[in-house]
PDB file of N, CA and C in Angstrom:
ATOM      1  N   UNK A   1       0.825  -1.199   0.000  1.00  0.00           N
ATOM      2  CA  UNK A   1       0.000   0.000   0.000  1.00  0.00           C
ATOM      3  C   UNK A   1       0.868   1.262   0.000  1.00  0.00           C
ATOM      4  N   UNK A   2       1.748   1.479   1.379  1.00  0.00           N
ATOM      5  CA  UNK A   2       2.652   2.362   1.077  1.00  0.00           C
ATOM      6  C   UNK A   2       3.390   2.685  -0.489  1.00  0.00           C
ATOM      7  N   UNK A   3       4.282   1.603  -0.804  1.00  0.00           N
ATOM      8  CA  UNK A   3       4.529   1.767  -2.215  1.00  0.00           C
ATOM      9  C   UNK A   3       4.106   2.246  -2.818  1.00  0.00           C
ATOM     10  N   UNK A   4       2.844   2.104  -3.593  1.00  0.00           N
ATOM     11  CA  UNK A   4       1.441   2.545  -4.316  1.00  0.00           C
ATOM     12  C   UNK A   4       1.650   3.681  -4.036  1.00  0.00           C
ATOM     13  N   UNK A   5       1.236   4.227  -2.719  1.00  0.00           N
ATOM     14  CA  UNK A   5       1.676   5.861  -2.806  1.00  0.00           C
ATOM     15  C   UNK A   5       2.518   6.436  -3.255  1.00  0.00           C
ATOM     16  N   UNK A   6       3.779   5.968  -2.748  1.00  0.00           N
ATOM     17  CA  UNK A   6       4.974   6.594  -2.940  1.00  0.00           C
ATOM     18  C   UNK A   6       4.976   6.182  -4.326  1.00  0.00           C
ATOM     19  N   UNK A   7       4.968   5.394  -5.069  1.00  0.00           N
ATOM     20  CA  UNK A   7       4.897   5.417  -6.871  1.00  0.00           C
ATOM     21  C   UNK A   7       3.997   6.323  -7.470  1.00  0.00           C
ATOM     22  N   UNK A   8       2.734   6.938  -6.782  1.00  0.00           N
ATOM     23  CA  UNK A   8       1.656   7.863  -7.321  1.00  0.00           C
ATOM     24  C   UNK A   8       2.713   8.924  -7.128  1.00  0.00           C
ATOM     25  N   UNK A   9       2.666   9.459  -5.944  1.00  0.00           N
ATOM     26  CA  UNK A   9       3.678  10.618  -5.291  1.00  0.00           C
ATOM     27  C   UNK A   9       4.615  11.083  -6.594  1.00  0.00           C
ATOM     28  N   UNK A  10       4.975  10.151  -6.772  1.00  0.00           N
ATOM     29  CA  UNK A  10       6.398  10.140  -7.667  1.00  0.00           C
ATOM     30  C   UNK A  10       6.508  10.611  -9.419  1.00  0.00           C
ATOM     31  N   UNK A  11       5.210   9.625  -9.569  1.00  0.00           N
ATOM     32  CA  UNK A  11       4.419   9.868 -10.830  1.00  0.00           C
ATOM     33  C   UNK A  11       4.057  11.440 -10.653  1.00  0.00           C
ATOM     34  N   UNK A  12       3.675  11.882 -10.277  1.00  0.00           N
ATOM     35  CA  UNK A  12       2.444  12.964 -10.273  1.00  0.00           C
ATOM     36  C   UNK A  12       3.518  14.104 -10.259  1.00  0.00           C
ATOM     37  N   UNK A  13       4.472  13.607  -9.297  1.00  0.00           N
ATOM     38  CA  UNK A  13       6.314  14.863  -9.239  1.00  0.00           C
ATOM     39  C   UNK A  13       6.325  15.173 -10.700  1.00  0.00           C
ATOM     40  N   UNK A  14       7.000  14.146 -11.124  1.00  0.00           N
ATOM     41  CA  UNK A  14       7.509  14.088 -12.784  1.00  0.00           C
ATOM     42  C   UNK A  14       6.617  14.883 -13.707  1.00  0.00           C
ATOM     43  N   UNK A  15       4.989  14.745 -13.486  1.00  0.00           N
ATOM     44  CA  UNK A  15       4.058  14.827 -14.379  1.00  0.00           C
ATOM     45  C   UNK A  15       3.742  16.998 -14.321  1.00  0.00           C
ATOM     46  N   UNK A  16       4.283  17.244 -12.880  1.00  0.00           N
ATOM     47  CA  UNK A  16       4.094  18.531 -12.651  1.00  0.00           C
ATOM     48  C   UNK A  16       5.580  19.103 -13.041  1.00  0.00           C
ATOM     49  N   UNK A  17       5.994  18.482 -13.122  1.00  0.00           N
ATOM     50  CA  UNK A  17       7.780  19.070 -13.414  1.00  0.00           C
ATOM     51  C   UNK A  17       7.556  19.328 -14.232  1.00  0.00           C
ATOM     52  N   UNK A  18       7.083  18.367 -15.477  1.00  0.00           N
ATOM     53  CA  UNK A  18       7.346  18.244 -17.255  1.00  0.00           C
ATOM     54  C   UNK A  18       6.716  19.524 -17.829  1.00  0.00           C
ATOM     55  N   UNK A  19       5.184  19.601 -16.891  1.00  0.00           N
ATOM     56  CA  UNK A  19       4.015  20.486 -17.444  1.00  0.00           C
ATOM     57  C   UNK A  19       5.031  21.664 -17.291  1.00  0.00           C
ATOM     58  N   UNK A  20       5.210  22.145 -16.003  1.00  0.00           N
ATOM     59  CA  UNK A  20       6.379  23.359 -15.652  1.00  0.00           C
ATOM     60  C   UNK A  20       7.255  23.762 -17.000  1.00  0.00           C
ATOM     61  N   UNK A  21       8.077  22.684 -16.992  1.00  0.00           N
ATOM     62  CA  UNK A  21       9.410  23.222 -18.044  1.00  0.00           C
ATOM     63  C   UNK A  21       8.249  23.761 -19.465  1.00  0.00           C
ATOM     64  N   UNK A  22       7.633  22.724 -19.820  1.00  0.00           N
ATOM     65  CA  UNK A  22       6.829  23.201 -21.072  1.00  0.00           C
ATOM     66  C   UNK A  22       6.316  24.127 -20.955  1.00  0.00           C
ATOM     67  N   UNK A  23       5.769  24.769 -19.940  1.00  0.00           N
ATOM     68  CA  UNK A  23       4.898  26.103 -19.609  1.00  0.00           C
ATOM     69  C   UNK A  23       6.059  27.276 -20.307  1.00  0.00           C
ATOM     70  N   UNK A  24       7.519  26.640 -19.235  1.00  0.00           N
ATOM     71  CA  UNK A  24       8.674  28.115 -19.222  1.00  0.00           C
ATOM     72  C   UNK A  24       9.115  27.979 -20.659  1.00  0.00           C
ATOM     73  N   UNK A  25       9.385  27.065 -21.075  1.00  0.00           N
ATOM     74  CA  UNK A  25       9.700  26.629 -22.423  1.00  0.00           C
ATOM     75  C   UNK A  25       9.128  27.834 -23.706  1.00  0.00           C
ATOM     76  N   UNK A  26       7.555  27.499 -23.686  1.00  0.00           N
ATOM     77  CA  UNK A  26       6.636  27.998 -24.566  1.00  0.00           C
ATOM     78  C   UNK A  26       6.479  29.653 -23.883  1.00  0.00           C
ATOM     79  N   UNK A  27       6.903  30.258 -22.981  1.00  0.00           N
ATOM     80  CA  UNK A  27       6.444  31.404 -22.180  1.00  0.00           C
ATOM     81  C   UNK A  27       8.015  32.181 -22.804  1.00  0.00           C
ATOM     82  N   UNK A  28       9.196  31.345 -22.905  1.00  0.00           N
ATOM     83  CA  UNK A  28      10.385  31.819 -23.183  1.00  0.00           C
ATOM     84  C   UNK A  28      10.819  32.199 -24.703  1.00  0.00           C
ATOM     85  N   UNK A  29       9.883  31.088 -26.025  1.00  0.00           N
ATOM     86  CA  UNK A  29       9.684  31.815 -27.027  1.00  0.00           C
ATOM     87  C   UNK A  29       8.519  32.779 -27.289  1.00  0.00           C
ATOM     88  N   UNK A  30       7.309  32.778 -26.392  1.00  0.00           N
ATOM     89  CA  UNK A  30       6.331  34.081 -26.450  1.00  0.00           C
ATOM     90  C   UNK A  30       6.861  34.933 -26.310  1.00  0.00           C
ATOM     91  N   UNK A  31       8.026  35.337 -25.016  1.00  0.00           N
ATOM     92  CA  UNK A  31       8.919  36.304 -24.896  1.00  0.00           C
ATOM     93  C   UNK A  31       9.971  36.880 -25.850  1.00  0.00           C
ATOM     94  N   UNK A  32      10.143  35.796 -26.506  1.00  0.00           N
ATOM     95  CA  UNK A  32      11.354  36.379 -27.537  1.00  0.00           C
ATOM     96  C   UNK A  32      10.735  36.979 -28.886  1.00  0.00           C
ATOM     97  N   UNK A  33       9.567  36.540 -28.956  1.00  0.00           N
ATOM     98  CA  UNK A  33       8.495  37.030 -30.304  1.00  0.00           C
ATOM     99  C   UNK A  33       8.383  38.474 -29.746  1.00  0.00           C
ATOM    100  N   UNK A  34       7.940  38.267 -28.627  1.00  0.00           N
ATOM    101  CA  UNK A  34       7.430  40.140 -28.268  1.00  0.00           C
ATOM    102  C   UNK A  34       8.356  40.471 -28.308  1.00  0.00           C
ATOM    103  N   UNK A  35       9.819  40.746 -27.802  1.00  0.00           N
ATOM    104  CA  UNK A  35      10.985  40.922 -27.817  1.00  0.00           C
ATOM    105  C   UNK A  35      11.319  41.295 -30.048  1.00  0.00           C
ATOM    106  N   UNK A  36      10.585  41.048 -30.211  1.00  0.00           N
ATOM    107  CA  UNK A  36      11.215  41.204 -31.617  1.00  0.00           C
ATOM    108  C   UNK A  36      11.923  40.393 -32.418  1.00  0.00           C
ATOM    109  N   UNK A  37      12.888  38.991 -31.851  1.00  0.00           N
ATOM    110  CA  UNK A  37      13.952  38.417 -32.039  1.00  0.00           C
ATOM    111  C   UNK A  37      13.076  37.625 -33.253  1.00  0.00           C
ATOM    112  N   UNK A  38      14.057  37.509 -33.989  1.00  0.00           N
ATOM    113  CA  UNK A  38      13.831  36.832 -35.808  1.00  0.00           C
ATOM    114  C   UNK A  38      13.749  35.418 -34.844  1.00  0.00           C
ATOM    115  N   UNK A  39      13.615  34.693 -36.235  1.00  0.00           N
ATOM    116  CA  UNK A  39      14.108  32.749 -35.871  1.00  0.00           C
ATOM    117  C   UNK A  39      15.231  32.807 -35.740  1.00  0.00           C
ATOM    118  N   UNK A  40      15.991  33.399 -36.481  1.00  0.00           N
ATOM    119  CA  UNK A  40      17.554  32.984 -36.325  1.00  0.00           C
ATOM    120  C   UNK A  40      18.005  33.218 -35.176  1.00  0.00           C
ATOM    121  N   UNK A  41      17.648  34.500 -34.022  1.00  0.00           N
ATOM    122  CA  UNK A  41      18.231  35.123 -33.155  1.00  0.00           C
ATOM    123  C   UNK A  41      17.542  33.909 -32.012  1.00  0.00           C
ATOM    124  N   UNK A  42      15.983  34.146 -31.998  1.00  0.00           N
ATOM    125  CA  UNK A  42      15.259  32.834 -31.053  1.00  0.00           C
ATOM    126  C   UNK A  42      15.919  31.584 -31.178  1.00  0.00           C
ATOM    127  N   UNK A  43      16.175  30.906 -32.038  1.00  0.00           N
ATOM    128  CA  UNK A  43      16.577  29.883 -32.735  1.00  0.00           C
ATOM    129  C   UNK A  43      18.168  29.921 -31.844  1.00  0.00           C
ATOM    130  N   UNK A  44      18.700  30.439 -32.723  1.00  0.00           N
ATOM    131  CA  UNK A  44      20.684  30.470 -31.445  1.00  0.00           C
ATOM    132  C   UNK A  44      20.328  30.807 -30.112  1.00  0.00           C
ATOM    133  N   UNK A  45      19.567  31.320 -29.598  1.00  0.00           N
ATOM    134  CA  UNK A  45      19.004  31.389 -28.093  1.00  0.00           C
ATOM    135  C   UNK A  45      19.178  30.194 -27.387  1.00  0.00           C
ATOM    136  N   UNK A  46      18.127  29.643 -28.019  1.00  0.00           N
ATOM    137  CA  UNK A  46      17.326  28.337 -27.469  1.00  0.00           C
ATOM    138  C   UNK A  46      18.685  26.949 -27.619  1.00  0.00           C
ATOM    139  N   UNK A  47      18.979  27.567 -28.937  1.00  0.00           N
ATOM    140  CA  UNK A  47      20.601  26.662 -28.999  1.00  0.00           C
ATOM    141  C   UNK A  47      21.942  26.737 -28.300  1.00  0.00           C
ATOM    142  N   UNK A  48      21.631  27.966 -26.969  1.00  0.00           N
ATOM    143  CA  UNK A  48      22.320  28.354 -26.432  1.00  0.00           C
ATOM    144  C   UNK A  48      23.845  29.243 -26.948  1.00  0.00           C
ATOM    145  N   UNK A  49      23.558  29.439 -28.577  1.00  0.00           N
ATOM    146  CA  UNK A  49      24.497  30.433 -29.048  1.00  0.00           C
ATOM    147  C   UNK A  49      24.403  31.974 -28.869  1.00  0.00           C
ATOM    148  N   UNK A  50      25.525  32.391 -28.930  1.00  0.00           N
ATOM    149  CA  UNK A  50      25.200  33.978 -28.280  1.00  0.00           C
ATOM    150  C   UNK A  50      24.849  34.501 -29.896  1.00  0.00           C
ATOM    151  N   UNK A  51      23.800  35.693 -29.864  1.00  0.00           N
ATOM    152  CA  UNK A  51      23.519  36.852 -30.488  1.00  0.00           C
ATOM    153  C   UNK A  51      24.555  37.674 -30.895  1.00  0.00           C
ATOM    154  N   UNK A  52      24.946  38.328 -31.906  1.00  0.00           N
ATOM    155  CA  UNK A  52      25.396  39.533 -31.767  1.00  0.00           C
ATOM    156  C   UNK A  52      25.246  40.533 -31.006  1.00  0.00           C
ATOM    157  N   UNK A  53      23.720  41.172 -30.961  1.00  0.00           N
ATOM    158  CA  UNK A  53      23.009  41.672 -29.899  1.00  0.00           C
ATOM    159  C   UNK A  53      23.726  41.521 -28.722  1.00  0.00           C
ATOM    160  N   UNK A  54      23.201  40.166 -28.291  1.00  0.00           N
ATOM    161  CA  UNK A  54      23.941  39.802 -26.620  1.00  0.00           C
ATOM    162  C   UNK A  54      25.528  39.758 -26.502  1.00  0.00           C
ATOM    163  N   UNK A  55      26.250  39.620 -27.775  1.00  0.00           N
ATOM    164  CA  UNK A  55      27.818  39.891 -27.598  1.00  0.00           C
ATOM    165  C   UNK A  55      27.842  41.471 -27.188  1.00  0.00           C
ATOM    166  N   UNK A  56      27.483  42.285 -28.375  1.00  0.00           N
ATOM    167  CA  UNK A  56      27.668  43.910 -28.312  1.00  0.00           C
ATOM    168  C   UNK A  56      27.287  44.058 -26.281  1.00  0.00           C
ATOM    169  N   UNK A  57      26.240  43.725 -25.871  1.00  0.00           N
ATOM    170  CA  UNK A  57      25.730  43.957 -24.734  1.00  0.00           C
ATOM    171  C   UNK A  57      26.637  43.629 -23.736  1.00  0.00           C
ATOM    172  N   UNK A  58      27.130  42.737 -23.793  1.00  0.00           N
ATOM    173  CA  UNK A  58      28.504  42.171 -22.927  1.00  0.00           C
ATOM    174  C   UNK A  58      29.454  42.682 -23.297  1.00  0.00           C
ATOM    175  N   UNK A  59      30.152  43.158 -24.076  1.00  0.00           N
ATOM    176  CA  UNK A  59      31.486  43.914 -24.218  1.00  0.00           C
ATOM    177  C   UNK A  59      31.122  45.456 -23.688  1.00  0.00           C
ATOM    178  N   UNK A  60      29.575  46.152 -24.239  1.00  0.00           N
ATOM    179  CA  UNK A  60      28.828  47.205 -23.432  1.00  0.00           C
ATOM    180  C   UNK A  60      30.067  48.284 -24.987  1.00  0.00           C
ATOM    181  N   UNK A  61      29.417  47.989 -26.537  1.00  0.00           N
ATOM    182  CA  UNK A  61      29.957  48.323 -27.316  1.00  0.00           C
ATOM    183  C   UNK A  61      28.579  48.607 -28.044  1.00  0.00           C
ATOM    184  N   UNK A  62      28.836  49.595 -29.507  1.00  0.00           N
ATOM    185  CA  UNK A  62      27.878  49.966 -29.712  1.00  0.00           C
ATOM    186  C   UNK A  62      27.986  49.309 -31.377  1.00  0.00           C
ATOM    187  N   UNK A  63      26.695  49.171 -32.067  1.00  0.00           N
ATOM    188  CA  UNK A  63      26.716  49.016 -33.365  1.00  0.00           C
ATOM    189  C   UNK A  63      27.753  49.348 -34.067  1.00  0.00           C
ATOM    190  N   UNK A  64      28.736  48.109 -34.842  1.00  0.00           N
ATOM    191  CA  UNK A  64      29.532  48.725 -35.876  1.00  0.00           C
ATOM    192  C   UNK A  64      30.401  49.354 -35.476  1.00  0.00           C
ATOM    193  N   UNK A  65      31.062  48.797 -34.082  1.00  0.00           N
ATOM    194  CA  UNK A  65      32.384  49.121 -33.099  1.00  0.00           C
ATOM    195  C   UNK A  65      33.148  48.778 -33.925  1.00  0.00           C
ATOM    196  N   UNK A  66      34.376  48.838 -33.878  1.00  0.00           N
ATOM    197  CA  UNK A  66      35.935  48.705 -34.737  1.00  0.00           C
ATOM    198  C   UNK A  66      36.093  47.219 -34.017  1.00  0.00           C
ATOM    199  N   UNK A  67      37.250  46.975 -34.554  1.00  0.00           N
ATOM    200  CA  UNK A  67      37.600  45.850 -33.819  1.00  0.00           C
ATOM    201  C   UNK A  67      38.610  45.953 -33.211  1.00  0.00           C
ATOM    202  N   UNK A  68      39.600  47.463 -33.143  1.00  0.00           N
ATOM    203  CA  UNK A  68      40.209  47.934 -31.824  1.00  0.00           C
ATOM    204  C   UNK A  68      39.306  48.064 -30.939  1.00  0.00           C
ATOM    205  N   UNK A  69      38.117  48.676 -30.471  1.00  0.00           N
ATOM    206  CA  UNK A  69      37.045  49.055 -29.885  1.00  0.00           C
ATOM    207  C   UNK A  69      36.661  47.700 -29.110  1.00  0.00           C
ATOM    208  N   UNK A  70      36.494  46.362 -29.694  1.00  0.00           N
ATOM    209  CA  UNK A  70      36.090  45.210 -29.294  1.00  0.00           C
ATOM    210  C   UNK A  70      36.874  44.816 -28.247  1.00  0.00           C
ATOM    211  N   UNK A  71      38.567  44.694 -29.240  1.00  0.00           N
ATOM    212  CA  UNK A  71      39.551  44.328 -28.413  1.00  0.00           C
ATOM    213  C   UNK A  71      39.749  44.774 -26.946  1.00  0.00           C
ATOM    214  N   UNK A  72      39.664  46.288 -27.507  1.00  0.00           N
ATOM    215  CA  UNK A  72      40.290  47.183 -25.680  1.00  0.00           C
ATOM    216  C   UNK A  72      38.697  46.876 -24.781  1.00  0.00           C
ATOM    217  N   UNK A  73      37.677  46.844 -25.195  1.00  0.00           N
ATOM    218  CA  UNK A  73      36.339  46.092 -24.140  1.00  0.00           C
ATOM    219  C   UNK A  73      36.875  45.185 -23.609  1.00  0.00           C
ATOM    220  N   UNK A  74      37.202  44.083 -24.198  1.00  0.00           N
ATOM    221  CA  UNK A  74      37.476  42.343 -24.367  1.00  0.00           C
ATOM    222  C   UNK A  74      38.477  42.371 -23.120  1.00  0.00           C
ATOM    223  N   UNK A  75      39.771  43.442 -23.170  1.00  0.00           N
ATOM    224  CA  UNK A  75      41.332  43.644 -22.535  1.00  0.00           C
ATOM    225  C   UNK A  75      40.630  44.225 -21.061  1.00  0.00           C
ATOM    226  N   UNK A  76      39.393  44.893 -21.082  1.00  0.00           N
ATOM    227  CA  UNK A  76      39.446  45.519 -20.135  1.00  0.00           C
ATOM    228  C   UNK A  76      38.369  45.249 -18.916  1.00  0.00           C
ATOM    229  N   UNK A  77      37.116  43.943 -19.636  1.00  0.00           N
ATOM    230  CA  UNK A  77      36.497  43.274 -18.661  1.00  0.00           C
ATOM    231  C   UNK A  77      37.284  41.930 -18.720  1.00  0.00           C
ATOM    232  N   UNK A  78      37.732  41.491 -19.417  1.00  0.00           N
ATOM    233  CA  UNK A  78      38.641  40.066 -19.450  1.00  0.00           C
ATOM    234  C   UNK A  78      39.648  40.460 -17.737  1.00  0.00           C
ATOM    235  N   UNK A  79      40.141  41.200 -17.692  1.00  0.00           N
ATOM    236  CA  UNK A  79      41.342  41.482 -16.763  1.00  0.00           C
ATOM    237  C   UNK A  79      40.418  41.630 -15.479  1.00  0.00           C
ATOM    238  N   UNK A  80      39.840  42.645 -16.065  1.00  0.00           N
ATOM    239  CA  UNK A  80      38.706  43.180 -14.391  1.00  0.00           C
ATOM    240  C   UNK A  80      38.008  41.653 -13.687  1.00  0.00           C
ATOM    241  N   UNK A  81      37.798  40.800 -14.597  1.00  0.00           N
ATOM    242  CA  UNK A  81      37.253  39.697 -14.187  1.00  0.00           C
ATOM    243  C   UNK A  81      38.127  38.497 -13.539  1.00  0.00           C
ATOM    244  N   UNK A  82      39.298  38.618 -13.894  1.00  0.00           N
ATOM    245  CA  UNK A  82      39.970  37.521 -13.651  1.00  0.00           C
ATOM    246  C   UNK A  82      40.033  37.198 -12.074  1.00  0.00           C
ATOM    247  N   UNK A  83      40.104  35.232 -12.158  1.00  0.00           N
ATOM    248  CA  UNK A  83      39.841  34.723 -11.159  1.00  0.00           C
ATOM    249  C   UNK A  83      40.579  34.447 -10.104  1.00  0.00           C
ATOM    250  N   UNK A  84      41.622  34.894 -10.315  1.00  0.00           N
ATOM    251  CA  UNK A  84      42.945  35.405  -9.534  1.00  0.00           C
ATOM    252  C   UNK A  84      42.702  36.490  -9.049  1.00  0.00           C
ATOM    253  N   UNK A  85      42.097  37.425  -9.067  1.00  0.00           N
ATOM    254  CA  UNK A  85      41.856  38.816  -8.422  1.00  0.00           C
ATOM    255  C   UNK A  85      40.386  38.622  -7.814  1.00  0.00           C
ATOM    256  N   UNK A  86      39.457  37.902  -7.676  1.00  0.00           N
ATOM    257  CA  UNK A  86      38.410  37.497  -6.961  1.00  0.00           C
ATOM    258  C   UNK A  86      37.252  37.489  -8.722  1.00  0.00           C
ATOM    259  N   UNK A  87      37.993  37.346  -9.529  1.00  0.00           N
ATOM    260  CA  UNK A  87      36.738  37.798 -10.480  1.00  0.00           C
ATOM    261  C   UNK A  87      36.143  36.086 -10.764  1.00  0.00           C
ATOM    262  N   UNK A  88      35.149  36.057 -12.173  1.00  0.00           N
ATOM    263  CA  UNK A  88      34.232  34.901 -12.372  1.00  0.00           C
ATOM    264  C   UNK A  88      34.936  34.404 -13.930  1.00  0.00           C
ATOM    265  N   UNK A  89      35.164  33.037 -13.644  1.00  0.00           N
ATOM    266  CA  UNK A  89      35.915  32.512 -14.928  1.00  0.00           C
ATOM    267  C   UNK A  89      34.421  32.069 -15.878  1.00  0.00           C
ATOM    268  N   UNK A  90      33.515  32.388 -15.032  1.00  0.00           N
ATOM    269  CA  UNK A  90      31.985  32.115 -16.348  1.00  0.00           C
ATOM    270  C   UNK A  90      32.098  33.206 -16.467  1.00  0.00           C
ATOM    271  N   UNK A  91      31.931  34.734 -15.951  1.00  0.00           N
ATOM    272  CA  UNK A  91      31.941  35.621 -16.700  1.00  0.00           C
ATOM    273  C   UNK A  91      32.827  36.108 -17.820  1.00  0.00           C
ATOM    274  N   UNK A  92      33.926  35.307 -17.379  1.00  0.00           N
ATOM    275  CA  UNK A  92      35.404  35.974 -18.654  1.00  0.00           C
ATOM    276  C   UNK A  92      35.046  34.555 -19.593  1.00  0.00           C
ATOM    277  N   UNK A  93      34.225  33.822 -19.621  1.00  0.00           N
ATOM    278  CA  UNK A  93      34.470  32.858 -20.709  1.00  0.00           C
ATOM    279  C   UNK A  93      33.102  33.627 -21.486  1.00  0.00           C
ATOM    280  N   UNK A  94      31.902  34.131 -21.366  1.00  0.00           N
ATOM    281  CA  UNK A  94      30.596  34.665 -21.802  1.00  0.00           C
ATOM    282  C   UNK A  94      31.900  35.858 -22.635  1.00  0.00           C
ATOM    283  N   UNK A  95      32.807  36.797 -21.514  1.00  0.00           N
ATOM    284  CA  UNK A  95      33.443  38.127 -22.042  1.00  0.00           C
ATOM    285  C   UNK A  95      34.480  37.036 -23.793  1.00  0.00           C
ATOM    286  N   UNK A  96      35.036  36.374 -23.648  1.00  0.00           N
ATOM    287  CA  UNK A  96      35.625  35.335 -24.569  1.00  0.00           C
ATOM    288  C   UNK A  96      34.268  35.117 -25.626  1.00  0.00           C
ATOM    289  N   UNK A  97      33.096  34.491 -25.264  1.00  0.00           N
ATOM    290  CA  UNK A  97      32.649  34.042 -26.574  1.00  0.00           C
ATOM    291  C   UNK A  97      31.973  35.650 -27.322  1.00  0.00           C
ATOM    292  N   UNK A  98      32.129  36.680 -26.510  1.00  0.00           N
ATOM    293  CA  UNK A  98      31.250  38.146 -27.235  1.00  0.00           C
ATOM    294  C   UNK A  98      32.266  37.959 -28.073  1.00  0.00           C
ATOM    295  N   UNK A  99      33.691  38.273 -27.762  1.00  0.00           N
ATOM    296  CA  UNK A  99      34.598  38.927 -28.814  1.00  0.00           C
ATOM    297  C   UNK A  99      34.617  37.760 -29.968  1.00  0.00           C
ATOM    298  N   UNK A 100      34.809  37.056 -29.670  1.00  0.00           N
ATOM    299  CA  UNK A 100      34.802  35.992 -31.051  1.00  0.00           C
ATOM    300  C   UNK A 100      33.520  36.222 -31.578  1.00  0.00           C
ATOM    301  N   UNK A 101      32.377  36.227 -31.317  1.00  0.00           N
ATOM    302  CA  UNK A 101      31.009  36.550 -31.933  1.00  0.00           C
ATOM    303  C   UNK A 101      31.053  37.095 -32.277  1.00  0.00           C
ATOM    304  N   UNK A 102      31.420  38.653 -31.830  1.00  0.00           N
ATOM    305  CA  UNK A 102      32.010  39.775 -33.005  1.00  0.00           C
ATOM    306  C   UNK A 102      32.248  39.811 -33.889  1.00  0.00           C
ATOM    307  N   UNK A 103      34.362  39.142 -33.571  1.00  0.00           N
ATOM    308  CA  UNK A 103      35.022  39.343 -34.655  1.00  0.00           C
ATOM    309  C   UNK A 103      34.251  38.607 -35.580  1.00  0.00           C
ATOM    310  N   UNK A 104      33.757  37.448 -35.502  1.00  0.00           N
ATOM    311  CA  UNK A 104      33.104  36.304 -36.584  1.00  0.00           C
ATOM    312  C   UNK A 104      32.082  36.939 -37.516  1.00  0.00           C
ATOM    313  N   UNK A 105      31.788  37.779 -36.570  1.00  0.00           N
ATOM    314  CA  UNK A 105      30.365  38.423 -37.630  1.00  0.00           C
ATOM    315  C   UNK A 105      31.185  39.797 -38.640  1.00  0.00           C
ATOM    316  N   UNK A 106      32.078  40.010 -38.140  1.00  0.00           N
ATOM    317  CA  UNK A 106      33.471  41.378 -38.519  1.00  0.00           C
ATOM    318  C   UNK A 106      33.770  40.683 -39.808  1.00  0.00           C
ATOM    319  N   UNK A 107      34.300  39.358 -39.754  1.00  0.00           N
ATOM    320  CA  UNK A 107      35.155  38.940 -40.399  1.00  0.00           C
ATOM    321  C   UNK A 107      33.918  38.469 -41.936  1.00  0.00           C
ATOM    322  N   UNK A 108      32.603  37.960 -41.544  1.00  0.00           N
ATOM    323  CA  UNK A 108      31.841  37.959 -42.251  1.00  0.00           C
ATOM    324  C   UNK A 108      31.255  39.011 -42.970  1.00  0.00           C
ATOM    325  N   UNK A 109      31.006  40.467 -42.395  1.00  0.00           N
ATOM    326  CA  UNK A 109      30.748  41.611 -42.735  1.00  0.00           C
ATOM    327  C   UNK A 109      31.832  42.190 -44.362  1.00  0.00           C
ATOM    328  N   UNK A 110      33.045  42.106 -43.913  1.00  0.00           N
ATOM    329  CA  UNK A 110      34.102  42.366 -44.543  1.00  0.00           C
ATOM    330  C   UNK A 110      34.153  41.445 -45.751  1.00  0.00           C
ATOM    331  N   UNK A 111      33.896  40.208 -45.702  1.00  0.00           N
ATOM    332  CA  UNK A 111      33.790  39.474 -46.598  1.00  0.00           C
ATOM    333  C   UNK A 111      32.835  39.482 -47.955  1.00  0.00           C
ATOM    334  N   UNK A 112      31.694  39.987 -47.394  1.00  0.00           N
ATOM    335  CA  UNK A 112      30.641  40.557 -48.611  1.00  0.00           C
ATOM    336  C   UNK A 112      30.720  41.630 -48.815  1.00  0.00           C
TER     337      UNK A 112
END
């Protein structure tokens, strides 16, 4: 008898978890529609790739920065962050994938 419960209990956990994530799931691309974000931008979101958008925002650079401009951002929260001085090695790896997102999109820009 106990069992039985504790297997309902258990069932019913899982069954409210799943509903949950699907709720935040579907609530997280409603958000990105109002937000404006194309497929491509929702789409690398959800794929956990950074934006341009969200690179520029993390370096705290503006549209169509140089790529000296990137660099000295990159030189100057990269350092401020470091984990030797009390800083966050997730934040200097997020400060790492902006500048490459950048340059990547730089290097693509230049190309056409």
């Amino acid at each position: 008898m106990a069992a039985r419960v504790l297997a309902q209990l258990i069932l019913m956990g899982g069954q409210i978890i799943g509903r949950a994530a699907f709720q935040a799931y579907n609530q997280a691309l409603a958000n990105a529609a109002k937000k404006g974000a194309t497929g491509a931008s929702a789409g690398a979101a959800a794929l956990g790739r950074m934006t341009i958008s969200e690179a520029r925002k993390i370096l705290n650079v503006n549209t169509g920065a140089s790529k000296t401009t990137v660099e000295e951002a990159f030189e100057r929260l990269h350092t401020a962050n470091d984990p030797a001085k009390g800083g966050s090695s997730y934040i200097q790896a997020k400060i790492r994938g902006a500048k490459t997102r950048l340059m990547a999109s730089d290097a693509q820009t230049t190309k056409e």
